[in-house]
N, C-alpha and C. Protein backbone atom coordinates (compact mmCIF):
# COMPACT_ATOMS: atom_id res chain seq x y z
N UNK A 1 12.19 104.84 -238.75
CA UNK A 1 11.99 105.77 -239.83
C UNK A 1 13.20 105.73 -240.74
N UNK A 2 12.92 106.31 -242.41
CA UNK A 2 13.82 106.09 -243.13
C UNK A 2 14.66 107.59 -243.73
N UNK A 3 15.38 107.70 -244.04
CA UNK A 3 15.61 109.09 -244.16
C UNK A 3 15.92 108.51 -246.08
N UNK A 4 15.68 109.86 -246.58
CA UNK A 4 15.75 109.60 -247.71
C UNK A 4 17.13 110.70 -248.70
N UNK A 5 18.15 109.52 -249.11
CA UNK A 5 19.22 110.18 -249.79
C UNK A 5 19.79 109.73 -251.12
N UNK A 6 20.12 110.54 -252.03
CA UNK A 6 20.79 109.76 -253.20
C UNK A 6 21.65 110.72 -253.51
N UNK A 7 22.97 109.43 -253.19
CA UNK A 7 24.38 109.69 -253.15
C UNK A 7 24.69 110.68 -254.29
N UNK A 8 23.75 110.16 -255.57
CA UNK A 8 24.65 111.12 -256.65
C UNK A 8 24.12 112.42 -256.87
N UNK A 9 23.10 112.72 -255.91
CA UNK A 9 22.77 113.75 -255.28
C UNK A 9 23.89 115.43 -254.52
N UNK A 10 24.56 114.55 -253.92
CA UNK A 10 26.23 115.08 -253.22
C UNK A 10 25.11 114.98 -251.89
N UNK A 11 24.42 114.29 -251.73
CA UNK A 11 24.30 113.95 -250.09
C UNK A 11 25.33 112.68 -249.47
N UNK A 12 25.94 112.53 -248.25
CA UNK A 12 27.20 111.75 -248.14
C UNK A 12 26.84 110.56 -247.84
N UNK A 13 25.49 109.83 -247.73
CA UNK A 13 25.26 108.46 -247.69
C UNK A 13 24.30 107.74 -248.61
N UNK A 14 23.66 106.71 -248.51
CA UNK A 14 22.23 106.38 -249.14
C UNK A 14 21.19 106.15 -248.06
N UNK A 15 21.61 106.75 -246.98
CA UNK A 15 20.25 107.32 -246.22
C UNK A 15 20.87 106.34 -245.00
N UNK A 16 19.85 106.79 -243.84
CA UNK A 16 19.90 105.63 -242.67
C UNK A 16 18.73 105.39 -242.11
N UNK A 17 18.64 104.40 -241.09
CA UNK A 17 17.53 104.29 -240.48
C UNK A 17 17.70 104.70 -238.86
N UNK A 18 16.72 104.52 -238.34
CA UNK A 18 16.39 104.82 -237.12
C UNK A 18 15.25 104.33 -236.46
N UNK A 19 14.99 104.23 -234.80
CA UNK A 19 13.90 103.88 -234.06
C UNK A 19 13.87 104.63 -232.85
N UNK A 20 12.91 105.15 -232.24
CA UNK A 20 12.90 105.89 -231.40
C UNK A 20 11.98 105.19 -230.44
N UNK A 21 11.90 105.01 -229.02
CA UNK A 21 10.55 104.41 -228.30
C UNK A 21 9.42 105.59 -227.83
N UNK A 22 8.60 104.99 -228.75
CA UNK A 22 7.80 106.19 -228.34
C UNK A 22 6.74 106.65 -226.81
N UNK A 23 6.83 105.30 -226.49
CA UNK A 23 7.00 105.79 -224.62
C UNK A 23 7.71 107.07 -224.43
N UNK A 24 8.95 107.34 -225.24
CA UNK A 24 9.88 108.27 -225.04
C UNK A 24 8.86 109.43 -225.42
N UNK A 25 8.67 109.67 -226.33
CA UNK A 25 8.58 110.67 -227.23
C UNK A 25 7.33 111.38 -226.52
N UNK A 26 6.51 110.15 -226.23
CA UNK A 26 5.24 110.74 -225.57
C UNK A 26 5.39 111.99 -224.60
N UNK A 27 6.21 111.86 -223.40
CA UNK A 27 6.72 112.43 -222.63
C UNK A 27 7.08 113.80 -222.76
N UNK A 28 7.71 114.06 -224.40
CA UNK A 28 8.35 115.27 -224.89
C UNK A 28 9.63 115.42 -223.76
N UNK A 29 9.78 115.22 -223.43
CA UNK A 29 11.17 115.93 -222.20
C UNK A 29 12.63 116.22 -222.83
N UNK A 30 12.27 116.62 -224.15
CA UNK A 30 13.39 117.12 -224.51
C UNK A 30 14.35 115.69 -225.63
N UNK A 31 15.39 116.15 -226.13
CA UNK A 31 15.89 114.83 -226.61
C UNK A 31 16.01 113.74 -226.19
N UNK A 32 15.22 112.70 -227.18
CA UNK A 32 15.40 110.81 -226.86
C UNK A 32 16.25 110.27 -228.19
N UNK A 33 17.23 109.86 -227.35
CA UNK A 33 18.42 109.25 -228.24
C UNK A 33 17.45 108.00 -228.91
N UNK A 34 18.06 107.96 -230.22
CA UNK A 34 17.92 106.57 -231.36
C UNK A 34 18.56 105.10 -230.32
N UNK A 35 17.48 104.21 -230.96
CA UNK A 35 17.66 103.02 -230.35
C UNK A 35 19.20 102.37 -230.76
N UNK A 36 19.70 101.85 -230.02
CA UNK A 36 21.28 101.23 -230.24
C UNK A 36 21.06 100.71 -231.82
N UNK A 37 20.52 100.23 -232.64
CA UNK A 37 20.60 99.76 -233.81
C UNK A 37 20.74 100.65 -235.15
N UNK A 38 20.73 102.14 -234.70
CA UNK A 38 20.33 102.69 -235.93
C UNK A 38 21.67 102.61 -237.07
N UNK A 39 21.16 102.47 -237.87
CA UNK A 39 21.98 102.28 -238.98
C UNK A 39 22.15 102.87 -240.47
N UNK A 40 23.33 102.61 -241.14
CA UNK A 40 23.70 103.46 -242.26
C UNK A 40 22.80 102.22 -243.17
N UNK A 41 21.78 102.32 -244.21
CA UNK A 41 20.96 101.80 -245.45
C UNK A 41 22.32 100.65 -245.90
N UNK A 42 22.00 99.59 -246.75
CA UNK A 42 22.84 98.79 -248.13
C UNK A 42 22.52 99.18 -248.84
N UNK A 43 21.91 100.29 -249.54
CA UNK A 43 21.14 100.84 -250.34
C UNK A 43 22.40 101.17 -251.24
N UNK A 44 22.64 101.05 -252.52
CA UNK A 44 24.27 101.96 -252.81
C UNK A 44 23.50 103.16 -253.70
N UNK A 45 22.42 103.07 -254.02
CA UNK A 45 21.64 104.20 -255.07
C UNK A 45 20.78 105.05 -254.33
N UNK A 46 21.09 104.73 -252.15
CA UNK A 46 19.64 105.30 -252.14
C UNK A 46 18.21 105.31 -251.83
N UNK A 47 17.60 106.44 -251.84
CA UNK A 47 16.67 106.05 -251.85
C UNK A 47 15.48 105.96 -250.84
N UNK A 48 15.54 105.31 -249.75
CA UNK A 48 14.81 105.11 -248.92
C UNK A 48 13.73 105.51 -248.84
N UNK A 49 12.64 105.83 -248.20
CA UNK A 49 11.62 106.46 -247.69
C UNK A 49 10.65 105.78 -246.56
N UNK A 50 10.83 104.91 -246.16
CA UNK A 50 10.22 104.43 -245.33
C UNK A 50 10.97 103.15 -244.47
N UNK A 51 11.15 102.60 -243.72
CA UNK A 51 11.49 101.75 -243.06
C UNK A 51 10.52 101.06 -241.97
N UNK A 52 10.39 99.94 -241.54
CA UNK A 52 9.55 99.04 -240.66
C UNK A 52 10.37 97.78 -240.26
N UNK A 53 10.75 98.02 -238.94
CA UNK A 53 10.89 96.50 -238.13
C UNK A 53 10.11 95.99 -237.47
N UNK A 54 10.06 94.41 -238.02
CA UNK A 54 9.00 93.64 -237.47
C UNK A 54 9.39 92.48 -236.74
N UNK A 55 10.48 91.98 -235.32
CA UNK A 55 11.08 90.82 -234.90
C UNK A 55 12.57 91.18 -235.54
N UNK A 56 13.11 89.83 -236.19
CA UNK A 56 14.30 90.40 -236.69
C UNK A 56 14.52 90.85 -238.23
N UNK A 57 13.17 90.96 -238.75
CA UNK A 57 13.10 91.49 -240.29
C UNK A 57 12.97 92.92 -240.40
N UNK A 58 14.00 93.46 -241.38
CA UNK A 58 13.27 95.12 -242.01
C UNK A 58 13.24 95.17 -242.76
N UNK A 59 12.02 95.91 -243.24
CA UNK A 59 11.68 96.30 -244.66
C UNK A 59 11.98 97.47 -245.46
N UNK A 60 12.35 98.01 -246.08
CA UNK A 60 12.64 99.41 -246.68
C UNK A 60 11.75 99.61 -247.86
N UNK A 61 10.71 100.54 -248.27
CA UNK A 61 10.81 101.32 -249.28
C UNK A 61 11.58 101.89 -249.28
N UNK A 62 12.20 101.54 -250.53
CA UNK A 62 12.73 102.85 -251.94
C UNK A 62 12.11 103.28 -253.45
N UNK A 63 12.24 104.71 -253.08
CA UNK A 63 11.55 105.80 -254.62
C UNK A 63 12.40 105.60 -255.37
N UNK A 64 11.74 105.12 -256.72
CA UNK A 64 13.01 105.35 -257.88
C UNK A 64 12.46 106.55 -258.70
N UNK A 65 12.58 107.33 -258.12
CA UNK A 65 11.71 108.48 -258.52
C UNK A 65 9.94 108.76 -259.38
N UNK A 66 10.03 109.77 -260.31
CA UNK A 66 8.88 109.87 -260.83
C UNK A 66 8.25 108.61 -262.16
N UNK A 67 9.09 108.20 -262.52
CA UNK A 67 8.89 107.25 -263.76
C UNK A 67 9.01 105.67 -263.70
N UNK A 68 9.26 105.55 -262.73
CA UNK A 68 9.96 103.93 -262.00
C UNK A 68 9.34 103.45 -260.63
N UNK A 69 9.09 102.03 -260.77
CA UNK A 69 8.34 101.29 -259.76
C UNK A 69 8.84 101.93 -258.74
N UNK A 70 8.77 101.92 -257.58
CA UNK A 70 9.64 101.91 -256.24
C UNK A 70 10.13 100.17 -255.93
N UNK A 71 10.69 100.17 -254.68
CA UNK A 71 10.87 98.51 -254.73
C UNK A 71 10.94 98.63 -252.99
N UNK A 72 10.47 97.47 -252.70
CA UNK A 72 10.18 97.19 -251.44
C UNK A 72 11.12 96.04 -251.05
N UNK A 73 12.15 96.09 -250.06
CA UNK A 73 13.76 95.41 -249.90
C UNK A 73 13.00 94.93 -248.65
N UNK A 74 13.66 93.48 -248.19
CA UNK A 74 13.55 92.58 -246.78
C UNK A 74 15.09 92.26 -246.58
N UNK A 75 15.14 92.61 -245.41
CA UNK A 75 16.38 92.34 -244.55
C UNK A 75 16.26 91.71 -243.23
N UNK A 76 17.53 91.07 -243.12
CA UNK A 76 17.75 90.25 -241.39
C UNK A 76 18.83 91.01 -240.93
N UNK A 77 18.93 90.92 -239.52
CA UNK A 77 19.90 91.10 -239.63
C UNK A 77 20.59 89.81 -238.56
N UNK A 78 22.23 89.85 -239.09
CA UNK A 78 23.21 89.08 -238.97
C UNK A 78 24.38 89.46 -238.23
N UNK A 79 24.21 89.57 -236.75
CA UNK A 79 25.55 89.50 -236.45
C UNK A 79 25.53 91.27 -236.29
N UNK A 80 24.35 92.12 -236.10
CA UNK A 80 24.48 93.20 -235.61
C UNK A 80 24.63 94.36 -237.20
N UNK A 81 24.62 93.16 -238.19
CA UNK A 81 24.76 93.97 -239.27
C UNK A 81 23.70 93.44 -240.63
N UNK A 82 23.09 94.42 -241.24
CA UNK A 82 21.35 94.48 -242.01
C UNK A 82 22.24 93.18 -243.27
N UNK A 83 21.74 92.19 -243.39
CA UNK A 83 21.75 91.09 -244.71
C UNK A 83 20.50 90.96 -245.62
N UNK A 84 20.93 91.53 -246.72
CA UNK A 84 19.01 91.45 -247.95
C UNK A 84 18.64 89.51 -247.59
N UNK A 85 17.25 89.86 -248.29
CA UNK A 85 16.47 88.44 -248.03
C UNK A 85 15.98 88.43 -248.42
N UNK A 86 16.32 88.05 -249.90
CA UNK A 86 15.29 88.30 -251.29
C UNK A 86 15.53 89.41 -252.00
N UNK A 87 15.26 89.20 -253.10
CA UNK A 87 15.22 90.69 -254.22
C UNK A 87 14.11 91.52 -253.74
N UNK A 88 14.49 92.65 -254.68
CA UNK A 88 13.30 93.74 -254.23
C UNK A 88 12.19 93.29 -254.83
N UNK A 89 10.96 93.74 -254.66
CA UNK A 89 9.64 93.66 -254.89
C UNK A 89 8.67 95.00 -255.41
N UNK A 90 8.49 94.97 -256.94
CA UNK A 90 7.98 95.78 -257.21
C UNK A 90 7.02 96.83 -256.86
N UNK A 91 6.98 97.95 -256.23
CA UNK A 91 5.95 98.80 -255.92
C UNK A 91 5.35 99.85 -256.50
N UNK A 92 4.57 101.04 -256.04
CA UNK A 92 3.85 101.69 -256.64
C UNK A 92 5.03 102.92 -256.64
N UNK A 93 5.05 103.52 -258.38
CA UNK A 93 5.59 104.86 -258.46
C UNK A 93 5.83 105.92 -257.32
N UNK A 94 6.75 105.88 -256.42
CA UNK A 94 7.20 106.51 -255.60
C UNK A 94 6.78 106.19 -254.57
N UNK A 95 7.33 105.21 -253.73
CA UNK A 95 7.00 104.95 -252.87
C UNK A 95 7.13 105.42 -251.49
N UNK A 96 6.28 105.52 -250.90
CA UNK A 96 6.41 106.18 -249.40
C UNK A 96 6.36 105.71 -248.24
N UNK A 97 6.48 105.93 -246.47
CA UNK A 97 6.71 105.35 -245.64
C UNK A 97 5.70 103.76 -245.64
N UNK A 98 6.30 103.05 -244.41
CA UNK A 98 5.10 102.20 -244.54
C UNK A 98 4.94 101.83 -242.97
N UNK A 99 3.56 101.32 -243.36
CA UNK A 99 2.90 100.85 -241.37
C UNK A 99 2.21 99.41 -241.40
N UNK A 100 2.49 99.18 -240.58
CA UNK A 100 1.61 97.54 -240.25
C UNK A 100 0.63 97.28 -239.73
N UNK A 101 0.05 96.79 -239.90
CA UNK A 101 -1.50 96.56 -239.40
C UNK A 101 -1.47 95.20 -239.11
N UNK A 102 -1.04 95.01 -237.54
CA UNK A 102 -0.81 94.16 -236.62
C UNK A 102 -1.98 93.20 -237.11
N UNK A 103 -2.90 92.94 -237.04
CA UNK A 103 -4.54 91.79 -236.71
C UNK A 103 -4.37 91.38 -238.38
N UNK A 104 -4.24 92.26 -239.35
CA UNK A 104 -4.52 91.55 -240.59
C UNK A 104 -3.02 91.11 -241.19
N UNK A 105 -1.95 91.94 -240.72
CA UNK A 105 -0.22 90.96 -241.33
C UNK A 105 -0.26 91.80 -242.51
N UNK A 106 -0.75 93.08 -242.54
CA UNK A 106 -0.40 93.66 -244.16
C UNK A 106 0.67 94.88 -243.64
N UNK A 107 1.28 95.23 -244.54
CA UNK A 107 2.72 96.22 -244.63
C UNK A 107 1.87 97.81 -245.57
N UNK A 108 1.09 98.57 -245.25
CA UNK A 108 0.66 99.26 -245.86
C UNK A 108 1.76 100.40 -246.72
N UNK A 109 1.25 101.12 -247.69
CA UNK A 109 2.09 102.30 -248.17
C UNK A 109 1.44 103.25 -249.10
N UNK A 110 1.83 104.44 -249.38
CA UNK A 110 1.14 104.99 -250.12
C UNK A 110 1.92 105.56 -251.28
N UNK A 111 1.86 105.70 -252.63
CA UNK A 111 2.23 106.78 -253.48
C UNK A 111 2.38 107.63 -253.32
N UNK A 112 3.72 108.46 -253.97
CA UNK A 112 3.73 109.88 -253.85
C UNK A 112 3.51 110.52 -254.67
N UNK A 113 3.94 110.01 -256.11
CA UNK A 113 3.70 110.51 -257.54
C UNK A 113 2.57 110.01 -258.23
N UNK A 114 2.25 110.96 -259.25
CA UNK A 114 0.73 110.66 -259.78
C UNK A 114 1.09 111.34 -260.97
N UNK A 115 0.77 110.78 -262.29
CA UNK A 115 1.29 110.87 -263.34
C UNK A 115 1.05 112.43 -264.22
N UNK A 116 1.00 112.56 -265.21
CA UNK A 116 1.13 114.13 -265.13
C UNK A 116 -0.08 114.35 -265.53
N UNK A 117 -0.74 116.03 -265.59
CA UNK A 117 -1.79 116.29 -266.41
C UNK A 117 -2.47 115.69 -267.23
N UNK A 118 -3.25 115.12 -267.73
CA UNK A 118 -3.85 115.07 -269.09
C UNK A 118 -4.96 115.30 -269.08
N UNK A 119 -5.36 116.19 -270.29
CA UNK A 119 -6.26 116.41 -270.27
C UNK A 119 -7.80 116.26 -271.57
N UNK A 120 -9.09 115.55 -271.03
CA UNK A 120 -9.52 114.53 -271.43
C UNK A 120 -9.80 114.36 -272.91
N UNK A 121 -9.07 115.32 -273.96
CA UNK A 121 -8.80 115.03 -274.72
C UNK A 121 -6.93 114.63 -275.37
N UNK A 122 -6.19 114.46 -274.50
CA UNK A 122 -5.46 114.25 -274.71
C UNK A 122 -5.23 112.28 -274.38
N UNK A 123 -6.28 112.28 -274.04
CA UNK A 123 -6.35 110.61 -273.29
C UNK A 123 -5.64 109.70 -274.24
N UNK A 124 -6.81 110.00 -275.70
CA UNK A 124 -6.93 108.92 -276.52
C UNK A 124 -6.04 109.19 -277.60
N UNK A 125 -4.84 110.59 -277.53
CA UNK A 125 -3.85 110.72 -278.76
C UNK A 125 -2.41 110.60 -277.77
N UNK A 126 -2.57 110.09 -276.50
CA UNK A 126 -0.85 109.84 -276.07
C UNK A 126 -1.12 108.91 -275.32
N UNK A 127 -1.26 107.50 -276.09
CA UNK A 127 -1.27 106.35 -275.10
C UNK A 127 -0.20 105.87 -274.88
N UNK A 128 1.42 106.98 -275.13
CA UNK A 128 3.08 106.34 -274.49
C UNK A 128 2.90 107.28 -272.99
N UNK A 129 2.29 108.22 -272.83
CA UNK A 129 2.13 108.85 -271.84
C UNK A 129 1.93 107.87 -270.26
N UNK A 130 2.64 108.10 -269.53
CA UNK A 130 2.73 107.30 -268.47
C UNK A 130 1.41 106.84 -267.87
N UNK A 131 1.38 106.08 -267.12
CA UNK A 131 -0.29 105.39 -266.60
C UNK A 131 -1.09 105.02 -267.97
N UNK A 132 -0.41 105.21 -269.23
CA UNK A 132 -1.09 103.86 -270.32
C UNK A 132 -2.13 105.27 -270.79
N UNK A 133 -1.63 106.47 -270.89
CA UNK A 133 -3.07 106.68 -271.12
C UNK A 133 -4.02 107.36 -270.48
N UNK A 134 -3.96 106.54 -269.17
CA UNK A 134 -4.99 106.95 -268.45
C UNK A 134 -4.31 108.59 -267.20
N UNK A 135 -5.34 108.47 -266.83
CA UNK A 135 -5.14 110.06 -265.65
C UNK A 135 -5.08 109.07 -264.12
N UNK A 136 -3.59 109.51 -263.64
CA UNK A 136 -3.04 108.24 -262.79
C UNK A 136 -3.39 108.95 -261.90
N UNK A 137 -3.95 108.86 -260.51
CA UNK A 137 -3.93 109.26 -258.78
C UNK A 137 -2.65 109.00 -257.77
N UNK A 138 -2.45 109.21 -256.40
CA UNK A 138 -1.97 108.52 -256.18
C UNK A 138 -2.79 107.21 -255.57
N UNK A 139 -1.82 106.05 -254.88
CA UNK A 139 -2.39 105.36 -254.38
C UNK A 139 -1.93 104.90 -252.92
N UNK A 140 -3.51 103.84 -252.12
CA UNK A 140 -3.14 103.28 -251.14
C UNK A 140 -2.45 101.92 -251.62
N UNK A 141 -1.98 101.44 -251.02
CA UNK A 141 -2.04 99.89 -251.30
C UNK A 141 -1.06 99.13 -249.90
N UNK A 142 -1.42 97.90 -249.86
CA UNK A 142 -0.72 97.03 -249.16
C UNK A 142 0.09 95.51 -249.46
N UNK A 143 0.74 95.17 -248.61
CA UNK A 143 1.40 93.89 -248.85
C UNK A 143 1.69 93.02 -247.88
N UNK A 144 0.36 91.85 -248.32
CA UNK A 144 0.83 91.09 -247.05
C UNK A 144 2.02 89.98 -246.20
N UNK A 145 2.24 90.23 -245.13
CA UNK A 145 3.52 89.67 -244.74
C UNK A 145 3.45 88.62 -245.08
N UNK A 146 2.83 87.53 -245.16
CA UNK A 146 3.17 86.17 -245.41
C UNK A 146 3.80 85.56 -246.91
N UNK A 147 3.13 86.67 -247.34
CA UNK A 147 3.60 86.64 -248.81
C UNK A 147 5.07 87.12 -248.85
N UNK A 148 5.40 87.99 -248.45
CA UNK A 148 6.63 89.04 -248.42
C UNK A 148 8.10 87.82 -247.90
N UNK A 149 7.26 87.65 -246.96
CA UNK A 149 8.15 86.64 -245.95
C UNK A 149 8.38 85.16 -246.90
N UNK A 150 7.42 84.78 -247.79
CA UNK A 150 7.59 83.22 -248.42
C UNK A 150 8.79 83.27 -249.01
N UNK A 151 9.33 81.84 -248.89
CA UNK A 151 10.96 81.79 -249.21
C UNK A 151 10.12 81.67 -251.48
């Protein structure tokens, strides 16, 4: 899981991650310590909201808030410490946690933001209005690993 922070916020990091086994959790018996890996984000703006390890790759969504793609980051890690692997990858306006769907190789996620009011006469006199115009939802969407993963 990803915790979500922005530094210029006056929160004191750009978030961290974490893994818990949920064998553990099942159990409830009280506190289950984070897996030996958890770690402080490379993030320097932030951000986070979701995290997924898959082998030795992680993925991060990050929200660039209400007006801005989110971007979806791939990391290795190296030597006990997270190395990017590739630029970010454009996503949907606020992006949120994400899950895998083992049988098909897709990285699912959902939107958080959905563009503002309009109303259906306002459609066709503010086409600078975000979503083009249109009356935005949020959304599902996915991304499949093979793609994500191509050098």
């Amino acid at each position: 899981m990803g915790e979500y922070c922005r530094p210029e916020s006056g929160y004191p990091s750009p978030g961290r991650i974490a893994s818990f086994p949920v064998k553990d959790l099942e159990k409830r018996s009280g506190e289950v310590p984070a897996q030996g890996w958890a770690n402080y984000l490379p993030m320097a703006n932030g951000g986070a909201q979701g995290a997924l390890a898959i082998g030795d790759a992680l993925y991060v969504n990050q929200s660039a808030g209400h007006n801005d793609p989110g971007n979806l980051w791939r990391y290795k890690w190296s030597n006990g410490v997270l190395v990017s692997n590739g630029s970010a990858i454009k996503t949907a306006t606020g992006a949120e946690d994400l899950y895998y769907e083992r049988g098909a190789q897709r990285l699912w996620s959902v939107s958080e933001h959905y563009g503002p009011a309009v109303n259906a006469d306002a459609i066709d006199d503010d086409k600078s209005a975000p979503c083009l115009g249109l009356v935005c939802e949020r959304v599902l969407y996915a991304h499949s690993k093979a793609q994500l993963d191509a050098p």
